[in-house]
C-alpha atoms as a PDB file:
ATOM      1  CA  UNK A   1     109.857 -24.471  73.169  1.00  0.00           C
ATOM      2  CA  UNK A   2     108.225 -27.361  72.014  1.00  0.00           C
ATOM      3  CA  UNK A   3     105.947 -26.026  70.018  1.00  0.00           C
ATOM      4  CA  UNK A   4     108.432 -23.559  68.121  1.00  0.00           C
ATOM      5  CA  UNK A   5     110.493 -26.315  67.467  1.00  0.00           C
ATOM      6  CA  UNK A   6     107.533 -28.088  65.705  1.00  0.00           C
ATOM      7  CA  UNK A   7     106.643 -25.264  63.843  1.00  0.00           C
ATOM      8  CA  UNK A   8     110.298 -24.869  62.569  1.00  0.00           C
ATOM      9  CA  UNK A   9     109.897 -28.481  61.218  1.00  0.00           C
ATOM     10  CA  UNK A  10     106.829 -28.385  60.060  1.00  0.00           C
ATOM     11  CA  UNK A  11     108.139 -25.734  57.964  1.00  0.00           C
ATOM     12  CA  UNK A  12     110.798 -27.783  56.936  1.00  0.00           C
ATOM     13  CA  UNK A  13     109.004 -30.097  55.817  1.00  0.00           C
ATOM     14  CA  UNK A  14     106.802 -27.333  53.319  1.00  0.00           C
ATOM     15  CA  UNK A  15     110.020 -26.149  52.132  1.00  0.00           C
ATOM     16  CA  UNK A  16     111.193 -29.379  50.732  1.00  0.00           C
ATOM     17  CA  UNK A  17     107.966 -30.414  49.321  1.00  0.00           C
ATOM     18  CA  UNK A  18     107.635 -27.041  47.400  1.00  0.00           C
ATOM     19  CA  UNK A  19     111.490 -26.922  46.064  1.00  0.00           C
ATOM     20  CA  UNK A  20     111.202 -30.983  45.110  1.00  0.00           C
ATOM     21  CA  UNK A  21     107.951 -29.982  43.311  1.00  0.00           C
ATOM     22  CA  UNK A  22     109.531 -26.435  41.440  1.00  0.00           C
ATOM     23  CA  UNK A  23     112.523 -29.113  40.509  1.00  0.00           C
ATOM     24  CA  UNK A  24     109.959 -31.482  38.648  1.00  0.00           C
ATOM     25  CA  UNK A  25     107.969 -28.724  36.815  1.00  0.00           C
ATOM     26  CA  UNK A  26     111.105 -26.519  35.755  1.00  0.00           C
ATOM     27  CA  UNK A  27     112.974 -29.583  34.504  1.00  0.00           C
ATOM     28  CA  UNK A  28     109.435 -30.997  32.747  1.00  0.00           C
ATOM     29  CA  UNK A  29     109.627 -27.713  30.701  1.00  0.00           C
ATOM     30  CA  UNK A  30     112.995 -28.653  29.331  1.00  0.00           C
ATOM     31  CA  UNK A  31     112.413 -30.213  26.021  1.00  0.00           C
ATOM     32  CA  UNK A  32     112.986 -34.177  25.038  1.00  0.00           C
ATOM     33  CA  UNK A  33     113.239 -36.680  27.676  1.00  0.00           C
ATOM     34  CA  UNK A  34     116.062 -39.344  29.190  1.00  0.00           C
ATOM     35  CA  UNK A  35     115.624 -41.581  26.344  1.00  0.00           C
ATOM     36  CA  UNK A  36     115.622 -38.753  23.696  1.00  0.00           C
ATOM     37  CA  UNK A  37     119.433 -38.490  25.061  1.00  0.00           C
ATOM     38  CA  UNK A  38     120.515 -42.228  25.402  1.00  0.00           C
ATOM     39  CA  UNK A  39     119.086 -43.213  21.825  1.00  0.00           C
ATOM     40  CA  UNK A  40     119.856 -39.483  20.088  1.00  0.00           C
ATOM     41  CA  UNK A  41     118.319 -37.333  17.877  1.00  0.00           C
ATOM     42  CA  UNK A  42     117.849 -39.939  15.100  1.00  0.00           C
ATOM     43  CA  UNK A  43     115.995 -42.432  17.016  1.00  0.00           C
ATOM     44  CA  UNK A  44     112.694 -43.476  15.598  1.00  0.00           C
ATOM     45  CA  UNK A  45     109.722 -42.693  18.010  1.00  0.00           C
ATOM     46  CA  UNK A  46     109.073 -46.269  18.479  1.00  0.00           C
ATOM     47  CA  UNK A  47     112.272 -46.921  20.343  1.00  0.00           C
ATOM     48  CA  UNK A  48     112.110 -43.590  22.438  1.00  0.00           C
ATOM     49  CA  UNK A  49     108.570 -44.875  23.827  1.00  0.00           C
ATOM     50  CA  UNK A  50     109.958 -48.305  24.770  1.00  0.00           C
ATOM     51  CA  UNK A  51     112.907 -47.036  26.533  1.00  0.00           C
ATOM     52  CA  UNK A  52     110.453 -44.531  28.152  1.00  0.00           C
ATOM     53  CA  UNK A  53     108.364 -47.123  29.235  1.00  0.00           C
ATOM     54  CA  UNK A  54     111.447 -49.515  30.359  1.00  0.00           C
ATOM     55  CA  UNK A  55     112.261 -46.733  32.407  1.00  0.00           C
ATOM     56  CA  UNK A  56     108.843 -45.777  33.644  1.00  0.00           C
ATOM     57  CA  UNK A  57     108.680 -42.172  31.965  1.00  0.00           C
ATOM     58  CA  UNK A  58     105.827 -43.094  30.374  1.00  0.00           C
ATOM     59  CA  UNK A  59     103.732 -42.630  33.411  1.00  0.00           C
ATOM     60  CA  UNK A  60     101.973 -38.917  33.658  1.00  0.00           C
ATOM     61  CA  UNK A  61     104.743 -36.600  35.527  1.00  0.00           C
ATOM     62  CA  UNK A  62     102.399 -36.785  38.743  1.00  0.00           C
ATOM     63  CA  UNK A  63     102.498 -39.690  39.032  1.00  0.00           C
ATOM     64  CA  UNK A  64     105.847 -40.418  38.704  1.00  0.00           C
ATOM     65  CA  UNK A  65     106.755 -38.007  41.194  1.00  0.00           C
ATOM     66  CA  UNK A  66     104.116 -39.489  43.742  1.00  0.00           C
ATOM     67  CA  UNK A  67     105.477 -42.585  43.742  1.00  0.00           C
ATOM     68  CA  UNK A  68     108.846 -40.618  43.998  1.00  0.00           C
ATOM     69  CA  UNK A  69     107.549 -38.560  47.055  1.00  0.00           C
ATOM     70  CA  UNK A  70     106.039 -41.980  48.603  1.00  0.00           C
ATOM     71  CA  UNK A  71     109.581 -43.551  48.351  1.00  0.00           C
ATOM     72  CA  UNK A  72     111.604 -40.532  49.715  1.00  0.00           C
ATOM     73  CA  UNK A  73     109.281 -40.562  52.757  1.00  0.00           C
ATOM     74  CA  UNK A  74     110.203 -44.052  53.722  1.00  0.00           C
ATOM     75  CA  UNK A  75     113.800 -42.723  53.358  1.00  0.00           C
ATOM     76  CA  UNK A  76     114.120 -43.774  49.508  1.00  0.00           C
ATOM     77  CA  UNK A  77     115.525 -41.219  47.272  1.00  0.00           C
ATOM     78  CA  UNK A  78     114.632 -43.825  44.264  1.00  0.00           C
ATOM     79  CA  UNK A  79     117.109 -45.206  41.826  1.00  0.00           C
ATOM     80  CA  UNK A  80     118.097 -43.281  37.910  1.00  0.00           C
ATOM     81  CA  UNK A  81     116.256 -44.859  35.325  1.00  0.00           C
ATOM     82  CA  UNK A  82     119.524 -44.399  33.369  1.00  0.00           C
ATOM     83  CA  UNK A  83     122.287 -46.280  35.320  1.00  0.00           C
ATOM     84  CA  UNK A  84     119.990 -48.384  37.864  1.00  0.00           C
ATOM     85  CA  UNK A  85     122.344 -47.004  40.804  1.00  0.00           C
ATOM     86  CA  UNK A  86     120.736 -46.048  44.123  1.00  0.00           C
ATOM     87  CA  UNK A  87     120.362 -42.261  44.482  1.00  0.00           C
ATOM     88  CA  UNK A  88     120.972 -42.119  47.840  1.00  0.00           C
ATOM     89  CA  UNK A  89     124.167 -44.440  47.643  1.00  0.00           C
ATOM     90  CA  UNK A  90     124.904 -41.965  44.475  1.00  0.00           C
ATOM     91  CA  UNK A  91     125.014 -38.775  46.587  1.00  0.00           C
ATOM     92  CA  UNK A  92     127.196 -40.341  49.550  1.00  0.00           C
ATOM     93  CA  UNK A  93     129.659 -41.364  46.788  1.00  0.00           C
ATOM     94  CA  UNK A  94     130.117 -38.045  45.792  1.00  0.00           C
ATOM     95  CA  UNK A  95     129.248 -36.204  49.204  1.00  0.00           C
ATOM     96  CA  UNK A  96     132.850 -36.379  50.575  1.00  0.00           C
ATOM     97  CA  UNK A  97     134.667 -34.039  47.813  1.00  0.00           C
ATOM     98  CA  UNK A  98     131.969 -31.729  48.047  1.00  0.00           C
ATOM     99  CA  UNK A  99     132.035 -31.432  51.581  1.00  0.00           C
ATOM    100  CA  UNK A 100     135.706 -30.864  51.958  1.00  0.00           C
ATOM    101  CA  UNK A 101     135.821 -28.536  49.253  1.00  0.00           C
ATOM    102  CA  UNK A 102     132.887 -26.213  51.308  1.00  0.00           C
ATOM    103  CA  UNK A 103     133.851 -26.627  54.061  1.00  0.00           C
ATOM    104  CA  UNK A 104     137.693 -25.564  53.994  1.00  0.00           C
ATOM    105  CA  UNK A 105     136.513 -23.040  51.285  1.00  0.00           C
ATOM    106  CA  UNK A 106     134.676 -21.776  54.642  1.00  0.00           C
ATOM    107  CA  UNK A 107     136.871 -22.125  56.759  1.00  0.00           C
ATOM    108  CA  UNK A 108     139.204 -19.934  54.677  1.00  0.00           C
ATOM    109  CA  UNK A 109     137.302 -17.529  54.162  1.00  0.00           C
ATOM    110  CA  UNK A 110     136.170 -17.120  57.757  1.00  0.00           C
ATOM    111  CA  UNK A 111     140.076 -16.772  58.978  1.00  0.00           C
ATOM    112  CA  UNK A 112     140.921 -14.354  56.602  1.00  0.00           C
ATOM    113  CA  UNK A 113     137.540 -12.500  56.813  1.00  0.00           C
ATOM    114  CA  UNK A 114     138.196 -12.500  60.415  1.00  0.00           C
ATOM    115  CA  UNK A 115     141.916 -10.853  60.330  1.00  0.00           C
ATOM    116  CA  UNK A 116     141.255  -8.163  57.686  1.00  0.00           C
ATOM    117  CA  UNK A 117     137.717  -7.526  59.323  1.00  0.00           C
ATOM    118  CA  UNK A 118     139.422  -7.009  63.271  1.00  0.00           C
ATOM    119  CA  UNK A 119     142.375  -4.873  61.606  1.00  0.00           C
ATOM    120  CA  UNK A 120     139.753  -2.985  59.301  1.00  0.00           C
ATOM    121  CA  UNK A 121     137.986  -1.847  62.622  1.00  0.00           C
ATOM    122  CA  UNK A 122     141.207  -1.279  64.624  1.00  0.00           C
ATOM    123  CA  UNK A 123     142.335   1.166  62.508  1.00  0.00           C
ATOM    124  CA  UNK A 124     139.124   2.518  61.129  1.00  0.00           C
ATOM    125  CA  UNK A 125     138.817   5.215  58.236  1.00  0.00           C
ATOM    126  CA  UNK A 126     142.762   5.141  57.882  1.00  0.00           C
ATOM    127  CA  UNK A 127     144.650   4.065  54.720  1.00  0.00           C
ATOM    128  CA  UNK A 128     144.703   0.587  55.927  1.00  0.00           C
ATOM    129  CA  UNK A 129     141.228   0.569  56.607  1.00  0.00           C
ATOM    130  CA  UNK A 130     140.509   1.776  53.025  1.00  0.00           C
ATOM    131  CA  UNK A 131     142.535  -0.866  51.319  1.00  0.00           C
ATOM    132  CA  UNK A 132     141.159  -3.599  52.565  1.00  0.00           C
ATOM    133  CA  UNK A 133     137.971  -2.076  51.541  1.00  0.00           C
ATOM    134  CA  UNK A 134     139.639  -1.907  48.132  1.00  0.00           C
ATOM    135  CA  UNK A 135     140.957  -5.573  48.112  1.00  0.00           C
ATOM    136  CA  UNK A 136     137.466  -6.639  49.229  1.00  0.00           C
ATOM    137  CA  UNK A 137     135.743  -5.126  46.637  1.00  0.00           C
ATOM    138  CA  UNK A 138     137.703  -6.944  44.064  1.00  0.00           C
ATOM    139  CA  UNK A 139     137.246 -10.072  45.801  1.00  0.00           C
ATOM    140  CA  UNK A 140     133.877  -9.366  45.282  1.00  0.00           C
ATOM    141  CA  UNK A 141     134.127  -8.662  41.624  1.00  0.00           C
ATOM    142  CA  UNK A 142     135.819 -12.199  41.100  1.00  0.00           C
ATOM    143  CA  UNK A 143     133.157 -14.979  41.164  1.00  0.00           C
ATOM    144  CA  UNK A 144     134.466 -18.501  41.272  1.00  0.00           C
ATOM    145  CA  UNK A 145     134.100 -19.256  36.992  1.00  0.00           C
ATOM    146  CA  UNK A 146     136.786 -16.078  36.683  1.00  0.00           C
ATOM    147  CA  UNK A 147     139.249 -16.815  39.597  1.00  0.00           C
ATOM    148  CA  UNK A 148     139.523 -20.239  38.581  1.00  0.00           C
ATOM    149  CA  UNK A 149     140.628 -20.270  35.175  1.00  0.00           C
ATOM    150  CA  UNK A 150     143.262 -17.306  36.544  1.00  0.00           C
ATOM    151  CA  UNK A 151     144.840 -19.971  38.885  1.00  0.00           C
ATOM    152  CA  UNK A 152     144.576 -22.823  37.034  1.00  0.00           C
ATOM    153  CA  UNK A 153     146.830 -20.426  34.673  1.00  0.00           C
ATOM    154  CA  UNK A 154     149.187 -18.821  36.605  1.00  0.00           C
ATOM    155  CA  UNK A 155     149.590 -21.358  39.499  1.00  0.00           C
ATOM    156  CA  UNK A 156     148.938 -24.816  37.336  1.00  0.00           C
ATOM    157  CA  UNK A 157     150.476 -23.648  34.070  1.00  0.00           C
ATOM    158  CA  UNK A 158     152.665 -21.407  34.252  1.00  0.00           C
ATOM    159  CA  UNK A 159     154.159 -22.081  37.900  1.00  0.00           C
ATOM    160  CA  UNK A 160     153.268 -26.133  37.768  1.00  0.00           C
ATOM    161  CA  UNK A 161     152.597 -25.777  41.428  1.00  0.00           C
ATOM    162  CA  UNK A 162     149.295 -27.701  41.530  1.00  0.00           C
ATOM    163  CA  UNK A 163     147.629 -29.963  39.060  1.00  0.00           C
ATOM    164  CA  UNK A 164     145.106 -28.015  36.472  1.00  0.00           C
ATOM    165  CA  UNK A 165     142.507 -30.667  37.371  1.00  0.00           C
ATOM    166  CA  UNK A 166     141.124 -34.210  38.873  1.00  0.00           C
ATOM    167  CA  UNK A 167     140.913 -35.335  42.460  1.00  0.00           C
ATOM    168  CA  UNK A 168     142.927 -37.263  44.644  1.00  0.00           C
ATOM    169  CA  UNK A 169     141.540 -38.623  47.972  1.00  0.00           C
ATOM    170  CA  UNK A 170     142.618 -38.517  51.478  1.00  0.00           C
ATOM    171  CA  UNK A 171     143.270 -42.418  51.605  1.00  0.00           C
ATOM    172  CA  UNK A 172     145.702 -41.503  48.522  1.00  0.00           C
ATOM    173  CA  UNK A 173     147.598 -39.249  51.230  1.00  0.00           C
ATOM    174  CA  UNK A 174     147.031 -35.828  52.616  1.00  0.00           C
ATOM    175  CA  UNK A 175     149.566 -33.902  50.698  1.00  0.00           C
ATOM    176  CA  UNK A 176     148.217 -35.041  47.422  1.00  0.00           C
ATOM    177  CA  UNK A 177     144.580 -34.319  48.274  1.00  0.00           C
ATOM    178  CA  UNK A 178     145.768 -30.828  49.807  1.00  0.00           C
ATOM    179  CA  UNK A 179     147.123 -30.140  46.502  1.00  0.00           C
ATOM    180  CA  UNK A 180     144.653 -31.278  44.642  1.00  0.00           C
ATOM    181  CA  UNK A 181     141.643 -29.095  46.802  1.00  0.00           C
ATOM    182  CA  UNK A 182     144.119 -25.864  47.118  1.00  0.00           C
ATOM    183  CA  UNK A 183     142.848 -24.539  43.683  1.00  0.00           C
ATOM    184  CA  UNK A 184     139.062 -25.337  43.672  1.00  0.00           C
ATOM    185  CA  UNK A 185     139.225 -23.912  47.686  1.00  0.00           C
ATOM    186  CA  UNK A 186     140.872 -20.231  46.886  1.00  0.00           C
ATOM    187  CA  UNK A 187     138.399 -20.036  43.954  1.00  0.00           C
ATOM    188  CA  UNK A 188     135.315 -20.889  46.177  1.00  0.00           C
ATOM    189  CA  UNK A 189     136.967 -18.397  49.422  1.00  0.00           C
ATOM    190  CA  UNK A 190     137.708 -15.064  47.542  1.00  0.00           C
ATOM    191  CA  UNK A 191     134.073 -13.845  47.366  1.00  0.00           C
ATOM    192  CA  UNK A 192     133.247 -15.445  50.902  1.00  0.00           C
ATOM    193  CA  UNK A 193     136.001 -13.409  52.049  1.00  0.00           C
ATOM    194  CA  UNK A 194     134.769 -10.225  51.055  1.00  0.00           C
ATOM    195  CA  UNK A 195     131.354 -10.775  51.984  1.00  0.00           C
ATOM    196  CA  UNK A 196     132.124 -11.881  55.884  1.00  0.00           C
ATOM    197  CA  UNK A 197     134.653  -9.395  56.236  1.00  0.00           C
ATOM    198  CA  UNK A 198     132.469  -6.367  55.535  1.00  0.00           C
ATOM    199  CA  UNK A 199     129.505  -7.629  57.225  1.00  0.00           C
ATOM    200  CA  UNK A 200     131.879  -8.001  60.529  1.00  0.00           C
ATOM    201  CA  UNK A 201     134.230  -5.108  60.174  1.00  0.00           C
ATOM    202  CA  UNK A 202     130.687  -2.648  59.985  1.00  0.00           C
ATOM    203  CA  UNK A 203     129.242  -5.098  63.253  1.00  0.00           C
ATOM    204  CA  UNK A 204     132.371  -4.155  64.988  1.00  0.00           C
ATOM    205  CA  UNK A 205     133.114  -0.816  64.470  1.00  0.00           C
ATOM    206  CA  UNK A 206     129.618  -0.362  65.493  1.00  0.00           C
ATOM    207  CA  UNK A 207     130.148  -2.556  68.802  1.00  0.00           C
ATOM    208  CA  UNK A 208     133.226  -0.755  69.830  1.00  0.00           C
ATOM    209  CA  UNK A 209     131.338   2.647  69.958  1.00  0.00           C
ATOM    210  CA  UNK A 210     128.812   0.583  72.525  1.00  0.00           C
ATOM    211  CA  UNK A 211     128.563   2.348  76.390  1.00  0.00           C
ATOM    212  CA  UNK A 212     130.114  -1.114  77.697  1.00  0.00           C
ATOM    213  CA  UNK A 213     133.226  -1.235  75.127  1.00  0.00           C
ATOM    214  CA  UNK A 214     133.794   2.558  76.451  1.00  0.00           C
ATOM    215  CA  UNK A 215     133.726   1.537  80.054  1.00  0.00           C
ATOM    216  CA  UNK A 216     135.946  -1.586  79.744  1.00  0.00           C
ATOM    217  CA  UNK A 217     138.801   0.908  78.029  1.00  0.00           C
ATOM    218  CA  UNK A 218     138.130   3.175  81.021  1.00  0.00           C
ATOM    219  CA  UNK A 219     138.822   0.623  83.254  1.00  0.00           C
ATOM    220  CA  UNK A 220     142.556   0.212  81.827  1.00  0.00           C
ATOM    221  CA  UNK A 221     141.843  -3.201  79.990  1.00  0.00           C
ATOM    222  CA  UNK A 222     144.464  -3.649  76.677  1.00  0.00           C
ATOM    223  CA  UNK A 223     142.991  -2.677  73.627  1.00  0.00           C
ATOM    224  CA  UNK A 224     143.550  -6.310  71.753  1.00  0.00           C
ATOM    225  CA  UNK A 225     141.723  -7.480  75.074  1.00  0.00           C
ATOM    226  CA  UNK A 226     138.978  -5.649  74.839  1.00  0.00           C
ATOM    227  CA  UNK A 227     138.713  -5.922  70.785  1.00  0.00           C
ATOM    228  CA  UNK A 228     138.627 -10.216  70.953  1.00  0.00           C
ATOM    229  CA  UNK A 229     137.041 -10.244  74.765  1.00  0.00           C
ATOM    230  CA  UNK A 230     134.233  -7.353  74.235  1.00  0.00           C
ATOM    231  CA  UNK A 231     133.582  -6.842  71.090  1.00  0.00           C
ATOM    232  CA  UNK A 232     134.032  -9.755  68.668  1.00  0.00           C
ATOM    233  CA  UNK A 233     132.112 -12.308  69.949  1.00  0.00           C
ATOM    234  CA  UNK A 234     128.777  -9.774  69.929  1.00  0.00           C
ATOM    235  CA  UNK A 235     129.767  -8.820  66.925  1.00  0.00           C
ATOM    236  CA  UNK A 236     129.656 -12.162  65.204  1.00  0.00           C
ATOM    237  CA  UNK A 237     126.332 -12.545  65.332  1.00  0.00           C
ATOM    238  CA  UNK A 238     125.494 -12.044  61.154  1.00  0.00           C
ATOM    239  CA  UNK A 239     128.746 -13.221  60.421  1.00  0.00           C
ATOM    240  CA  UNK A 240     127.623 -16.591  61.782  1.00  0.00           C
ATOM    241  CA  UNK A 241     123.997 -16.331  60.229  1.00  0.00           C
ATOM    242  CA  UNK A 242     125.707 -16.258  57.333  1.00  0.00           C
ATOM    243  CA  UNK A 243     128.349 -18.380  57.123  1.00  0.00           C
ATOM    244  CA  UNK A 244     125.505 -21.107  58.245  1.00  0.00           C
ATOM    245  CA  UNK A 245     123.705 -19.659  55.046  1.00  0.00           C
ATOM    246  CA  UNK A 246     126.601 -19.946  52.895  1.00  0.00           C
ATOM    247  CA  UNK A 247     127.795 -23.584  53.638  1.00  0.00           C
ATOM    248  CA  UNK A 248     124.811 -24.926  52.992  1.00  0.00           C
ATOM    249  CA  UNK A 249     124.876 -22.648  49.950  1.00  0.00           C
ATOM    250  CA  UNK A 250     128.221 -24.031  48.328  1.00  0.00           C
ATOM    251  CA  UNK A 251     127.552 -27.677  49.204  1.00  0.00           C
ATOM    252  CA  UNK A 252     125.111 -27.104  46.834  1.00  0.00           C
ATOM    253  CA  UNK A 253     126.654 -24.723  44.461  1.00  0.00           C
ATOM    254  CA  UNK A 254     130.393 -25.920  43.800  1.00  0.00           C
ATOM    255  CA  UNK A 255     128.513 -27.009  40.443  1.00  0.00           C
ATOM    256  CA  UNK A 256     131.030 -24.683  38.321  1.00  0.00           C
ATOM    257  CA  UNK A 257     134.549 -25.369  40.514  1.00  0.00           C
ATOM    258  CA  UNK A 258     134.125 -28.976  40.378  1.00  0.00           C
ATOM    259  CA  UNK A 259     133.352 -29.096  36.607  1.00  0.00           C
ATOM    260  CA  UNK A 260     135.900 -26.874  35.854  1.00  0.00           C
ATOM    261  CA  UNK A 261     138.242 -28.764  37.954  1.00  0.00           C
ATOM    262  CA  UNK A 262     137.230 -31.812  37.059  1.00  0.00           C
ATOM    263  CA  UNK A 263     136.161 -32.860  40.616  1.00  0.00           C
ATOM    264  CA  UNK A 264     133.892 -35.784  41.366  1.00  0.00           C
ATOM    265  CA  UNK A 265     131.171 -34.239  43.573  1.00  0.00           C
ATOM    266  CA  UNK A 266     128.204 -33.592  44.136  1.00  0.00           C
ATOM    267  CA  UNK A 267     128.007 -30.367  41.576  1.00  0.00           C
ATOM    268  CA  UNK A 268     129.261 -32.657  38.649  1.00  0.00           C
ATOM    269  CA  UNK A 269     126.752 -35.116  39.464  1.00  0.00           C
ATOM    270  CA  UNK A 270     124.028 -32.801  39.069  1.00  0.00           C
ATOM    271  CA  UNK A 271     125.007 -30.806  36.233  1.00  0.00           C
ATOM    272  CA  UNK A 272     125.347 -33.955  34.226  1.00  0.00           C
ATOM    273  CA  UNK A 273     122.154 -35.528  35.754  1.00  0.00           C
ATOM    274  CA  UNK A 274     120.607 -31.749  34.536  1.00  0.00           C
ATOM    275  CA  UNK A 275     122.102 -32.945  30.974  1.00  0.00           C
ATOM    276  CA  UNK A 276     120.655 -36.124  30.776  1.00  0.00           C
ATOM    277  CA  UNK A 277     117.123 -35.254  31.900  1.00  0.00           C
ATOM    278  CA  UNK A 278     117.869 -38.050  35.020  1.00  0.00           C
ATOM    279  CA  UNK A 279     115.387 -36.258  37.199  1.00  0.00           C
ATOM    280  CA  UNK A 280     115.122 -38.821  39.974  1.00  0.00           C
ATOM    281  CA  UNK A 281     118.578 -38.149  40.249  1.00  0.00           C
ATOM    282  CA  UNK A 282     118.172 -34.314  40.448  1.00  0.00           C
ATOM    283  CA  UNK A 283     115.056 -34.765  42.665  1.00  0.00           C
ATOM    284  CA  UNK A 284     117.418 -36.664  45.580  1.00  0.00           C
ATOM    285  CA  UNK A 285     120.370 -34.345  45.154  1.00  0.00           C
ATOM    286  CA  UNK A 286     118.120 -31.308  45.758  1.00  0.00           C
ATOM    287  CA  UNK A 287     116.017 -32.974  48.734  1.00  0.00           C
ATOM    288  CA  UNK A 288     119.472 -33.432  50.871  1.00  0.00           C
ATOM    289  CA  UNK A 289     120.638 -29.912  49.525  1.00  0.00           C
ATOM    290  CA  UNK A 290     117.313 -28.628  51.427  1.00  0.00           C
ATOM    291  CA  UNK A 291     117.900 -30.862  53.856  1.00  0.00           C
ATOM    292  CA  UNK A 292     121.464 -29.922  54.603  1.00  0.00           C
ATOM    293  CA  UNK A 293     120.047 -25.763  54.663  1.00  0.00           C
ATOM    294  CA  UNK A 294     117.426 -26.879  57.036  1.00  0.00           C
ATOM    295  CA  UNK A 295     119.648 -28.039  59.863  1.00  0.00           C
ATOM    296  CA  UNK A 296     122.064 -25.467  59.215  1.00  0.00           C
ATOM    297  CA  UNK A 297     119.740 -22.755  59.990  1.00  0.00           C
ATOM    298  CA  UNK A 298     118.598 -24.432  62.873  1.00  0.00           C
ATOM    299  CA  UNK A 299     122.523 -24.934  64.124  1.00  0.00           C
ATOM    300  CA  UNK A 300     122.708 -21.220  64.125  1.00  0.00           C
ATOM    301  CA  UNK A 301     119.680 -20.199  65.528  1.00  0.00           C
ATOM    302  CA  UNK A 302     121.113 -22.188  68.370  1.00  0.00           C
ATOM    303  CA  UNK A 303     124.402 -20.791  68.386  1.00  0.00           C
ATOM    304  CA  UNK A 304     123.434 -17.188  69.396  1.00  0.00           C
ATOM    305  CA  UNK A 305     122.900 -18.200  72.379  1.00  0.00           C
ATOM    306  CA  UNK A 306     126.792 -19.429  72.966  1.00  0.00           C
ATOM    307  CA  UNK A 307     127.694 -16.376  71.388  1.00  0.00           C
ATOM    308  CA  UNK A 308     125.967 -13.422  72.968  1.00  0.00           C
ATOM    309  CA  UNK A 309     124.713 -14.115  76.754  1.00  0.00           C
ATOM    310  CA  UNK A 310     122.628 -11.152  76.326  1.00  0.00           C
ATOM    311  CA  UNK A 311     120.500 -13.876  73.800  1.00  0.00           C
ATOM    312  CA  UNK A 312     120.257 -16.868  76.506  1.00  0.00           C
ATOM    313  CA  UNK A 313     118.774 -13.964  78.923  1.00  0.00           C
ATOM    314  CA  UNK A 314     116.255 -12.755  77.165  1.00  0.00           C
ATOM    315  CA  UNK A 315     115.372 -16.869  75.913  1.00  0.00           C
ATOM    316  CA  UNK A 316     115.106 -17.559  79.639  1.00  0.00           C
ATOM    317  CA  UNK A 317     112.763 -14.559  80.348  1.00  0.00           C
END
């Protein structure tokens, strides 16, 4: 056990060395620098090399990300050469929007994937069966920069039901900040929706076909009993996997719903850290991304276990 457990960090540990290190080369290949967009195209060559060296881009890009890696090991994310604020105190400024917005764009998604998925199986291959099929696959064929500007139009604009953009916080009040989220959450949900509710409607038609399904609905059990009790908890085994996958996934990639809503998370930060070649900046956002996938994945791993008791058997063998 132990020595799984190191392994899993020890691979950790490679994977966020090797993504901070693809972040420095990819954004190294973009061309200009963070002074090149403070002072502008017309600035003379002199004054781009002082600010570069005010800022300490003027070092060779390995060093400058040793130092970097040195300072994130002690816990350090570094500070951005352009504003002087502290990365780390940057992200956790920012972290709370983003968070809210995954996770009740998860949440979402999970109820509803859950209802359609259980009445999908219930009543497989009927016409009910194939519509929801139907209004999956258009879920799916909505990604988050479409379904947005659609509701900001006909629910914002037209219906002036929610506000087209900016954020208001739960200290502001709840209503307001449920208002505010409602948008940016449905846009982030539809394609979750689709995705979870295939992936569990195919795990549970295929559980209810199982020898011990049949012999629980030969013992007289209700059929809703045996659907939630027998079937859906085995059955929620990828669902899981991938819901872990995907929250980590849209912490880090609500980049488009919160500029297009005008949100002040972590997505906005990025993109405009991107824009302004602030790569210390980029380099700490993507470290607690990893970060944030690591322990997810190791969450779930640990969750089969509550899930399936056939799992904490064969562990204890």
């Amino acid at each position: 056990m132990v020595l799984t457990f190191s392994k899993r960090i020890g691979r950790s540990l490679l994977v966020l060395f090797l993504v901070t290190l693809a972040v420095v080369g990819l954004l190294s290949l973009a061309p200009g620098s963070a002074a090149d967009v403070v002072l502008g195209e017309n600035a003379s060559p002199e004054a781009v090399a002082k600010m570069n060296a005010e800022m300490g881009l003027d070092q060779p890009l390995w060093r400058q990300y040793l130092d970097w890696l040195g300072g994130a090991l002690h816990g350090d994310l570094g500070r951005s050469p352009l504003t002087g604020q502290d990365v780390t105190q940057a992200i956790l400024d920012r972290l709370p929007v983003t968070i809210q917005l995954a996770v009740m764009g998860l949440l979402l998604a999970l109820v509803l994937a859950v209802v359609l998925a259980v009445v999908a199986a219930a009543t497989e291959d009927s016409a009910l069966d194939r519509g929801i099929s139907a209004l999956s696959s258009a879920f799916l064929a909505v990604p988050a920069f479409i379904a947005g500007p659609v509701l900001i139009y006909f629910l914002s604009v037209k219906l002036g039901l929610f506000p087209v953009s900016g954020w208001s916080r739960m200290s502001d009040g709840i209503g307001e900040n449920l208002k505010h989220a409602f948008l940016p959450v449905v846009a982030i949900a539809l394609v979750e929706v689709a995705t979870f509710q295939r992936l569990l409607r195919t795990d549970l038609v295929s559980t209810l076909r199982e020898d011990y399904v049949a012999a629980a609905r030969a013992k007289g059990m209700p059929r809703a009993y045996v659907l939630f009790r027998h079937a859906l908890r085995p059955s929620s085994l990828s669902m899981i996997t991938l819901a872990g996958i995907s929250l980590g996934r849209l912490i880090g990639g609500t980049v488009v719903v919160e500029v297009l809503f005008g949100l002040p998370g972590l997505g906005q930060l990025v993109s405009s850290s991107i824009t302004l070649r602030d790569v210390v900046t980029v380099q700490g956002i993507v470290v607690f991304i990893a970060l944030v996938y690591v322990v997810i994945n190791m969450v779930v791993d640990t969750s089969y276990g509550l899930l399936d008791p056939r799992i904490r058997k064969a562990v204890s063998v």
